[in-house]
C-alpha atoms as a PDB file:
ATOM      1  CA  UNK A   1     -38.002  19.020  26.530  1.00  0.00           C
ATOM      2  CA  UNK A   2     -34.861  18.962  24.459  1.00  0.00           C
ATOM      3  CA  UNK A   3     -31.561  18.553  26.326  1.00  0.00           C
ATOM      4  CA  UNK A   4     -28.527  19.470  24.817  1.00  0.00           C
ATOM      5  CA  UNK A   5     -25.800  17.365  25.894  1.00  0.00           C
ATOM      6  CA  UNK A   6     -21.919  17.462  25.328  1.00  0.00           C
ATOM      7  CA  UNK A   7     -19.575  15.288  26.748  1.00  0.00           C
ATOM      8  CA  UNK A   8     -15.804  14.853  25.512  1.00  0.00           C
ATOM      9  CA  UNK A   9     -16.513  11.103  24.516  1.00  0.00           C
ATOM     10  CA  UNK A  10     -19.378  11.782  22.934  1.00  0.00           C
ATOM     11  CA  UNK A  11     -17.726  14.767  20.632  1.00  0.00           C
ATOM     12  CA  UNK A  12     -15.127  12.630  20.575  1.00  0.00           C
ATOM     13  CA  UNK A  13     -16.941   9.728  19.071  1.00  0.00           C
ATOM     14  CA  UNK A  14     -19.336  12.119  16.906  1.00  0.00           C
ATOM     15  CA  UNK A  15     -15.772  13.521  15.137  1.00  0.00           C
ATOM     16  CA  UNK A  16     -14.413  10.455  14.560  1.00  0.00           C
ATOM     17  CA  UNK A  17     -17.541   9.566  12.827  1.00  0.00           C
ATOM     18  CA  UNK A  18     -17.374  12.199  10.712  1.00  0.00           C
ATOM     19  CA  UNK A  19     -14.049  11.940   9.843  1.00  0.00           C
ATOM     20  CA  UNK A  20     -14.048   7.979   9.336  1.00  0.00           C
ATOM     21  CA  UNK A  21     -17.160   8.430   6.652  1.00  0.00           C
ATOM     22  CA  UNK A  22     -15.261  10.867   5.089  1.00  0.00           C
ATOM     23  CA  UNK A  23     -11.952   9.156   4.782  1.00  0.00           C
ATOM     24  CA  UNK A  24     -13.440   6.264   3.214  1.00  0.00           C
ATOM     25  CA  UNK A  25     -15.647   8.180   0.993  1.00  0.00           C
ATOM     26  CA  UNK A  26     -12.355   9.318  -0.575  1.00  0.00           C
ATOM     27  CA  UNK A  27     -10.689   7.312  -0.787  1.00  0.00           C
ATOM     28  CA  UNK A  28     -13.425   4.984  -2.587  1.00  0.00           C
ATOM     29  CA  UNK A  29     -13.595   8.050  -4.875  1.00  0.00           C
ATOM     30  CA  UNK A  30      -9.993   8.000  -5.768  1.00  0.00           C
ATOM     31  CA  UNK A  31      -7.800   6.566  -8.530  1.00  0.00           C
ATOM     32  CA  UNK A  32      -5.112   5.887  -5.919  1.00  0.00           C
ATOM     33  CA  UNK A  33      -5.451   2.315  -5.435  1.00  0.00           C
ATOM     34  CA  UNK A  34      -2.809   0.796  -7.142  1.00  0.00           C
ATOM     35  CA  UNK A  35       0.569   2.251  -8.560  1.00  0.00           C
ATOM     36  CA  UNK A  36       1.165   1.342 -11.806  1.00  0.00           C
ATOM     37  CA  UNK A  37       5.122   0.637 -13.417  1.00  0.00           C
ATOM     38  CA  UNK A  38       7.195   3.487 -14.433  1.00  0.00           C
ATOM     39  CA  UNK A  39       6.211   4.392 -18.038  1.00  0.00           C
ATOM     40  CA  UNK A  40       9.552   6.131 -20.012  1.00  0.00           C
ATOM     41  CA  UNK A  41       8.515   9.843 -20.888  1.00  0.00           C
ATOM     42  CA  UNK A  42       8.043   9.610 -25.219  1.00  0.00           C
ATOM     43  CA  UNK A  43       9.814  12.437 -27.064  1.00  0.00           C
ATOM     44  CA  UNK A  44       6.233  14.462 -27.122  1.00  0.00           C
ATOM     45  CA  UNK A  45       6.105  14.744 -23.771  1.00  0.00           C
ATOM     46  CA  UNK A  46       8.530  17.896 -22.883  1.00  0.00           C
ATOM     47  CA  UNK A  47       8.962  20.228 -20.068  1.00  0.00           C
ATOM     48  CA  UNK A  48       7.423  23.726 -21.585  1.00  0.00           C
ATOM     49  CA  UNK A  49       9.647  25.656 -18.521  1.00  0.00           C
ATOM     50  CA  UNK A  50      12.887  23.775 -19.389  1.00  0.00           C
ATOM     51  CA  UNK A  51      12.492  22.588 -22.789  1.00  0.00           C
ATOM     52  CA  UNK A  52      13.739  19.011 -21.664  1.00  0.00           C
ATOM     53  CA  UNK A  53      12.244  15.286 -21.450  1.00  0.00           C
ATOM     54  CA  UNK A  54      10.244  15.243 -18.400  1.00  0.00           C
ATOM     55  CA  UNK A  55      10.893  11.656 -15.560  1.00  0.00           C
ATOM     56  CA  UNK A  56       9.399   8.548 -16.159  1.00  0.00           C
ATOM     57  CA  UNK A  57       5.403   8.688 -14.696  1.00  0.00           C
ATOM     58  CA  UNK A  58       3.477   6.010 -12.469  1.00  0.00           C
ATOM     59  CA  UNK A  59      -0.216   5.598 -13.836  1.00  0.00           C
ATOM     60  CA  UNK A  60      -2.334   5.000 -11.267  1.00  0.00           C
ATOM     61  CA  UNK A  61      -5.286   2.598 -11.392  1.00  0.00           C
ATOM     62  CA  UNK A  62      -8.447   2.902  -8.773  1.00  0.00           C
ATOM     63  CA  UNK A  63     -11.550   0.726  -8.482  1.00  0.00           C
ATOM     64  CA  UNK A  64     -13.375   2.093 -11.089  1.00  0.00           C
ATOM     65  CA  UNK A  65     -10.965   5.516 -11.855  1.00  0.00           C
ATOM     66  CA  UNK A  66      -7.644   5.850 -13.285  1.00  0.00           C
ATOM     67  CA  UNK A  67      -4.727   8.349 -13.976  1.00  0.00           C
ATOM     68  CA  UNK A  68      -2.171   8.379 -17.031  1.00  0.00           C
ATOM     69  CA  UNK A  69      -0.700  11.107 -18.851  1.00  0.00           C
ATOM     70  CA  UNK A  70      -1.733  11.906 -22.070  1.00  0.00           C
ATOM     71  CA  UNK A  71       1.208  12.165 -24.588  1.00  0.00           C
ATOM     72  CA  UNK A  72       0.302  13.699 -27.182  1.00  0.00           C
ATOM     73  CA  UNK A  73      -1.760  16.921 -25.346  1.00  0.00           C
ATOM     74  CA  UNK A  74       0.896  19.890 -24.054  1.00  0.00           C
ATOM     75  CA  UNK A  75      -1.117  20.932 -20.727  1.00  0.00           C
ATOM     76  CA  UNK A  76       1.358  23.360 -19.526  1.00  0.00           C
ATOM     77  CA  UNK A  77       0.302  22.626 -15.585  1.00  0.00           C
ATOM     78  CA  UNK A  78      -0.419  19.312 -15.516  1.00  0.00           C
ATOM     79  CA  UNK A  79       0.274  16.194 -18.091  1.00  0.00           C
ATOM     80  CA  UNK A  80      -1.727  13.339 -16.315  1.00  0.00           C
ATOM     81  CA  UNK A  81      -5.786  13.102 -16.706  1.00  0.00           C
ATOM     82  CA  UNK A  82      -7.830  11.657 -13.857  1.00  0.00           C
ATOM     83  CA  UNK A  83     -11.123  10.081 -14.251  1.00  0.00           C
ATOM     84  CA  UNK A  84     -13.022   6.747 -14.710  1.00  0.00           C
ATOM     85  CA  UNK A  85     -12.116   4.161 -16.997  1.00  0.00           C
ATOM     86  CA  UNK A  86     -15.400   2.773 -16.551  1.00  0.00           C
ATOM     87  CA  UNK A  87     -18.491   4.448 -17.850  1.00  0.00           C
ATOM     88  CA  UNK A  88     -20.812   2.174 -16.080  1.00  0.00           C
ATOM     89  CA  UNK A  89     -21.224  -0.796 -13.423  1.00  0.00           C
ATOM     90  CA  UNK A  90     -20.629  -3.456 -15.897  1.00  0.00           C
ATOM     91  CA  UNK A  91     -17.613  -1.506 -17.335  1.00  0.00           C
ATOM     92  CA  UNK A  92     -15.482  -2.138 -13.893  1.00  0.00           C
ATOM     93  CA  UNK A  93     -12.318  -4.261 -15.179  1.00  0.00           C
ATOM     94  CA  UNK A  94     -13.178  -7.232 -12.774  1.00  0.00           C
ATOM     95  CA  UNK A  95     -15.825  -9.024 -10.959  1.00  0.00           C
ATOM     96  CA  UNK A  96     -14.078  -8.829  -8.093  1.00  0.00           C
ATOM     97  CA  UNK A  97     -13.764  -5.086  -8.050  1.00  0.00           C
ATOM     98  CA  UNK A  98     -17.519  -5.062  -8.783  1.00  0.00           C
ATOM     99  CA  UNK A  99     -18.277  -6.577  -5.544  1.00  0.00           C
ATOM    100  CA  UNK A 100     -15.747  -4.518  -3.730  1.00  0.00           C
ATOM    101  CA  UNK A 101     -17.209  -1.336  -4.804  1.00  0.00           C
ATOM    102  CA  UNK A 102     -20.843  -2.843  -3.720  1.00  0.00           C
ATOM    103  CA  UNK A 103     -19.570  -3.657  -0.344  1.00  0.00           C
ATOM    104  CA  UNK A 104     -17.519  -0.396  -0.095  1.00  0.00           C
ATOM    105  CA  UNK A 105     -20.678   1.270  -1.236  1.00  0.00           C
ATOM    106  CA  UNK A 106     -22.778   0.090   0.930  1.00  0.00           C
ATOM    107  CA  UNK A 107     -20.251   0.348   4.063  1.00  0.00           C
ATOM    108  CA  UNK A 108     -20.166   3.526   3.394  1.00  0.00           C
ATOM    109  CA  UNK A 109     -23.544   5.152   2.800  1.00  0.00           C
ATOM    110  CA  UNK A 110     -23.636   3.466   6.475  1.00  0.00           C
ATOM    111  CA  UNK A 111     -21.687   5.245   7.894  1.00  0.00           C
ATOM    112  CA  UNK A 112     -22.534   8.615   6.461  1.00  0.00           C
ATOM    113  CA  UNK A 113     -25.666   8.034   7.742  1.00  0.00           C
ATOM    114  CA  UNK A 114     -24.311   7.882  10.953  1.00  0.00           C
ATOM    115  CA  UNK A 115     -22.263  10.658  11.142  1.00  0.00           C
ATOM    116  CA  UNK A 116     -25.147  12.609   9.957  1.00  0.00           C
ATOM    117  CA  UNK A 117     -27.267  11.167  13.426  1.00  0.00           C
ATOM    118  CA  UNK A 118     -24.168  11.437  15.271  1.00  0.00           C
ATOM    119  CA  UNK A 119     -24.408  15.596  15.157  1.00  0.00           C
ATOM    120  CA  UNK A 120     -28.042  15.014  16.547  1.00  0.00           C
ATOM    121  CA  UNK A 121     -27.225  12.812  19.349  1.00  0.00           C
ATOM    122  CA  UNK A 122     -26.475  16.601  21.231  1.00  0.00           C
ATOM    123  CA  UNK A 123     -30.246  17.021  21.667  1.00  0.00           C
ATOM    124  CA  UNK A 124     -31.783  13.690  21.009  1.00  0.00           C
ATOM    125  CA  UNK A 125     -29.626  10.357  23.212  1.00  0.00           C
ATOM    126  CA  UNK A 126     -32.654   7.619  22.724  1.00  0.00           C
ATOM    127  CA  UNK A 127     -35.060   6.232  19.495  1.00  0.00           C
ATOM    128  CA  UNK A 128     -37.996   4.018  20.917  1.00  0.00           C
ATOM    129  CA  UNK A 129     -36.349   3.464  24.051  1.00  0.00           C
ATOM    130  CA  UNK A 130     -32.937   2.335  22.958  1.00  0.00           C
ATOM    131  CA  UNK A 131     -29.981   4.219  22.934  1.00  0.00           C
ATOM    132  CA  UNK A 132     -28.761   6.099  20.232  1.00  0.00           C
ATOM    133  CA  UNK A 133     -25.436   5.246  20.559  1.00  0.00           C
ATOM    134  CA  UNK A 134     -25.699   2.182  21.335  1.00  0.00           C
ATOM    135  CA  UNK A 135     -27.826   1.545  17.637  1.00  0.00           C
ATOM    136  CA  UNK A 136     -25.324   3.625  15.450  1.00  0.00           C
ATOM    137  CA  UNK A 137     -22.249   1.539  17.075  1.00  0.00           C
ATOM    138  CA  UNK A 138     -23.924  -1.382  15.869  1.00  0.00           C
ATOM    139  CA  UNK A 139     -24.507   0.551  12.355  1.00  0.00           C
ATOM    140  CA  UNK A 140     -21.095   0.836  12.788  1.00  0.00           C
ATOM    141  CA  UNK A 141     -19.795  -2.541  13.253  1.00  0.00           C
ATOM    142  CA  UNK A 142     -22.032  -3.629  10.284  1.00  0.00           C
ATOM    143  CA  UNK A 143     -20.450  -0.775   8.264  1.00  0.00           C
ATOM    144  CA  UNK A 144     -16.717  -2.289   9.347  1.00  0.00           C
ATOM    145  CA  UNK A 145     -17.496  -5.982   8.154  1.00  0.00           C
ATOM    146  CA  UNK A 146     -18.644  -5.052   4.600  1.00  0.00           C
ATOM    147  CA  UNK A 147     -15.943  -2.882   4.127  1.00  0.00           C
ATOM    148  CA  UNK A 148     -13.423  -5.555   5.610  1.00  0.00           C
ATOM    149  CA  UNK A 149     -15.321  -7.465   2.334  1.00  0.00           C
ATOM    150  CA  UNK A 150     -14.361  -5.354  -0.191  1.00  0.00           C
ATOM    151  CA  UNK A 151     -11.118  -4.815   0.938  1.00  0.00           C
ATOM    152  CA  UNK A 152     -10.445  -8.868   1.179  1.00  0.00           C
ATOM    153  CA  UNK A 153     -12.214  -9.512  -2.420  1.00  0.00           C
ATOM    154  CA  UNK A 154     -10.052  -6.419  -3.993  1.00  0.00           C
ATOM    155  CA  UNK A 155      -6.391  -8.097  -4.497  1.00  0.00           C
ATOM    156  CA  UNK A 156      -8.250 -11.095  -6.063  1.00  0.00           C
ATOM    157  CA  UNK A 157      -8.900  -8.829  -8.899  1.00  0.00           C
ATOM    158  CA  UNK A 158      -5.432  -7.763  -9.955  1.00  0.00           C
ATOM    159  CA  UNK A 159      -5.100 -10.852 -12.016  1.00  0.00           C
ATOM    160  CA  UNK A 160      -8.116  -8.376 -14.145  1.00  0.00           C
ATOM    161  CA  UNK A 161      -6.546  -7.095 -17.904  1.00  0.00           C
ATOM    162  CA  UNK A 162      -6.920  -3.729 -16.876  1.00  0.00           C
ATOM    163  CA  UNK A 163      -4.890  -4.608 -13.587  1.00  0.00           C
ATOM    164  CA  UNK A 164      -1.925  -6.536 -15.936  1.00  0.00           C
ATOM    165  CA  UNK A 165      -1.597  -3.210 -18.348  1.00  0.00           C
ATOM    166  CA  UNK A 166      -0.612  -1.158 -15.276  1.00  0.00           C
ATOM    167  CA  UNK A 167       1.077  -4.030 -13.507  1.00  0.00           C
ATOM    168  CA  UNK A 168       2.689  -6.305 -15.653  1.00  0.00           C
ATOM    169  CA  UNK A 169       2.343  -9.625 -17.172  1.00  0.00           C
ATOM    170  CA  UNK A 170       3.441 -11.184 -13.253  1.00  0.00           C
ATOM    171  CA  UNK A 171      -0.041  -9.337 -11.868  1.00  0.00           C
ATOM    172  CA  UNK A 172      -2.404 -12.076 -11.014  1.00  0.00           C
ATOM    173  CA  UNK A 173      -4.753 -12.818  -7.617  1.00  0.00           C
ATOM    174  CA  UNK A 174      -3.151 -11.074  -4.693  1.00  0.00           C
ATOM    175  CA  UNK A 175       0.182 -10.549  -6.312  1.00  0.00           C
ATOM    176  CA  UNK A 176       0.463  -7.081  -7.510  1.00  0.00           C
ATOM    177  CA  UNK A 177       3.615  -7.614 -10.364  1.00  0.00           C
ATOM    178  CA  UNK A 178       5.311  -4.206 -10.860  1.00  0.00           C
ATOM    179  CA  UNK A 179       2.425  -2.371  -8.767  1.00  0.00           C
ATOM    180  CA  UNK A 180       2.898  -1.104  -5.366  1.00  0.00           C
ATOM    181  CA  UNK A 181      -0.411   0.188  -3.464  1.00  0.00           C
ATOM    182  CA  UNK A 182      -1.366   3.646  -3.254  1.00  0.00           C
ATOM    183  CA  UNK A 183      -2.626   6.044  -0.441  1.00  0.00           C
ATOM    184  CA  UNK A 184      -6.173   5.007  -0.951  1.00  0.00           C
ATOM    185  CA  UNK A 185      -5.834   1.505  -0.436  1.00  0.00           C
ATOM    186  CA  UNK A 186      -4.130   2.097   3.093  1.00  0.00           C
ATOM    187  CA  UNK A 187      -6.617   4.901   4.068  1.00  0.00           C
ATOM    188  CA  UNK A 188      -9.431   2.300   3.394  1.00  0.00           C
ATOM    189  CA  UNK A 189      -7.484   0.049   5.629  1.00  0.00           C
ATOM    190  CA  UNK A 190      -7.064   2.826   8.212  1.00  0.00           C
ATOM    191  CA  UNK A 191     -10.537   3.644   8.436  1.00  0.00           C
ATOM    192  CA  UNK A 192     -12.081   0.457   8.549  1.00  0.00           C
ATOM    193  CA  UNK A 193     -10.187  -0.047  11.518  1.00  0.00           C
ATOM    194  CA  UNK A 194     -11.154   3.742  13.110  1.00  0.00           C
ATOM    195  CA  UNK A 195     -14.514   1.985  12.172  1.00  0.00           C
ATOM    196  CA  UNK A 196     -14.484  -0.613  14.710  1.00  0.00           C
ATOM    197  CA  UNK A 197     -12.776   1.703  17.379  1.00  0.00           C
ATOM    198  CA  UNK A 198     -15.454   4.241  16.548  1.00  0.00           C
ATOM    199  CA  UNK A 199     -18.418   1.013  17.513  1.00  0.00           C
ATOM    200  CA  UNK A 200     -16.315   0.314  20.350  1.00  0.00           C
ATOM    201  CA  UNK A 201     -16.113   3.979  21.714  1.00  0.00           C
ATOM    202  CA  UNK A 202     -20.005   5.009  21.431  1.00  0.00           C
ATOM    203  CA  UNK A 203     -20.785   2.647  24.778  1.00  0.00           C
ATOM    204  CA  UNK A 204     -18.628   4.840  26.371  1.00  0.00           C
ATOM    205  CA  UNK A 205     -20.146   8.504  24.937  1.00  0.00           C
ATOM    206  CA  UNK A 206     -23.649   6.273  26.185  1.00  0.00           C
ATOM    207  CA  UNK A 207     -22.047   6.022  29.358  1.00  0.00           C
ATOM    208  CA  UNK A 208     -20.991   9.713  29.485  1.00  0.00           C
ATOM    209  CA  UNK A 209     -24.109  11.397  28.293  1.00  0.00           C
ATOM    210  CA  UNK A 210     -26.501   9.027  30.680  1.00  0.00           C
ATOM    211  CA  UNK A 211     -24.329   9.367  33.878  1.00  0.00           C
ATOM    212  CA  UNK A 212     -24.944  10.475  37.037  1.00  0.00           C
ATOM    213  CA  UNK A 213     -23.621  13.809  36.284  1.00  0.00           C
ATOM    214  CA  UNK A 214     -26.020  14.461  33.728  1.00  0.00           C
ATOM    215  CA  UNK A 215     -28.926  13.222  35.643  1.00  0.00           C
ATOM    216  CA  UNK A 216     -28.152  15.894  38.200  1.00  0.00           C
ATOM    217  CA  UNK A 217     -28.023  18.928  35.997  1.00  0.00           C
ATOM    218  CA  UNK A 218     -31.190  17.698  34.092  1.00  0.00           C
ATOM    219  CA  UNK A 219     -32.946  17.722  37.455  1.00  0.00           C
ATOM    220  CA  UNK A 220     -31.671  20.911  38.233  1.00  0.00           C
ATOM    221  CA  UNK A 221     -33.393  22.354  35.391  1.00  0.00           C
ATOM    222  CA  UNK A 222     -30.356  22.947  33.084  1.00  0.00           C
ATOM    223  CA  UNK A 223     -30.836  22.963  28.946  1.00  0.00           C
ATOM    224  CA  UNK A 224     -27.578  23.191  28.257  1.00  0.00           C
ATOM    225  CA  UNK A 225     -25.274  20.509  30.118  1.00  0.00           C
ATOM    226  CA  UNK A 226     -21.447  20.251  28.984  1.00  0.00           C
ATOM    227  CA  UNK A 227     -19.337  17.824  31.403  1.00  0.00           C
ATOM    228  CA  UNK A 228     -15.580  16.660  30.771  1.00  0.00           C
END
């Protein structure tokens, strides 16, 4: 018989799953990663409201993605295009970002896969005996080195070409030149570390959903069993 069980740490940890995956699914996705130098606005590129020379722009480079305005098109909304430089695996500007986005990858199709079998641990707390819990944390800790991987092997790369038009001639390994680092670098960071938190906390939504508590209202008969 299925018993449906709900615990704060165990929503807890099941939201946090959800929401780590997610964060570092976009921010893998985006073209965020690394702020390119201020690039002076060229005499095509006018405001269509004002009629005057718009500010200076920062191109933006990702992993395998990139933003930059296009001068010569008059898009009356928006004057940057966003989308990837690279039309294929072998296409990503270095071979350092290659294995970044395989780690990253990987890391992450982890831990969607766990916050998919996080929103069944309600009904189903054991596999073969061993905890659920218990098997995605580990999933999760996994998850949390490769990404700490990618994230180590991606400043080694911005000595790429690709990385020194957006950068500067002073770009090389771990030294970003004119570059500063965008959101999606940091929200990698962020939720790499949420990852390890996230292992951390599922022995305690274990602990919550196999208490004593809960052994008590399953013997009482009770389907539905919410505790604080």
């Amino acid at each position: 018989m299925c018993h449906v069980i709900v615990t704060c740490r165990s929503m807890l940890w099941t939201l946090l799953s959800i929401v780590v995956a997610f964060a570092e699914l976009i921010a893998f996705m985006s073209a965020d990663w690394l702020i390119g130098k201020a690039k002076p606005a060229s005499s095509e590129d006018v405001d269509n409201r004002t009629g005057g020379s718009q500010e200076p722009y920062h191109p933006t480079l990702g992993i395998y993605g990139r933003c930059t305005r296009i001068s010569h098109m008059q898009l009356s909304r928006r004057d940057t295009l966003c989308g990837p430089y690279a039309e294929n695996f072998s296409e990503i500007a270095s071979g350092f970002w290659q294995a970044t986005a395989i780690f990253l990858a990987v890391g992450i199709m982890i831990l969607c896969a766990v916050a998919f079998v996080s929103v069944f641990t309600m009904c189903v707390q054991s596999i073969m005996k061993k905890s659920i819990f218990n098997v995605c944390g580990l999933l999760q800790g996994i998850a949390g080195l490769f990404l700490i991987l990618g994230l180590i092997l991606y400043p080694a790369g911005w000595g790429c070409h690709k990385a020194i038009s957006y950068c500067g001639p002073y770009a090389s390994a771990y030294k970003l030149g004119d570059c500063s680092l965008g959101w999606a670098f940091y929200t990698a960071i962020g939720g790499t570390i949420l990852t390890f938190i996230c292992a951390v906390f599922s022995a305690q939504a274990e602990i919550a959903t196999s208490s004593d508590k809960v052994q008590e209202e399953i013997e009482e008969g009770k389907n539905l069993i919410c505790l604080l």
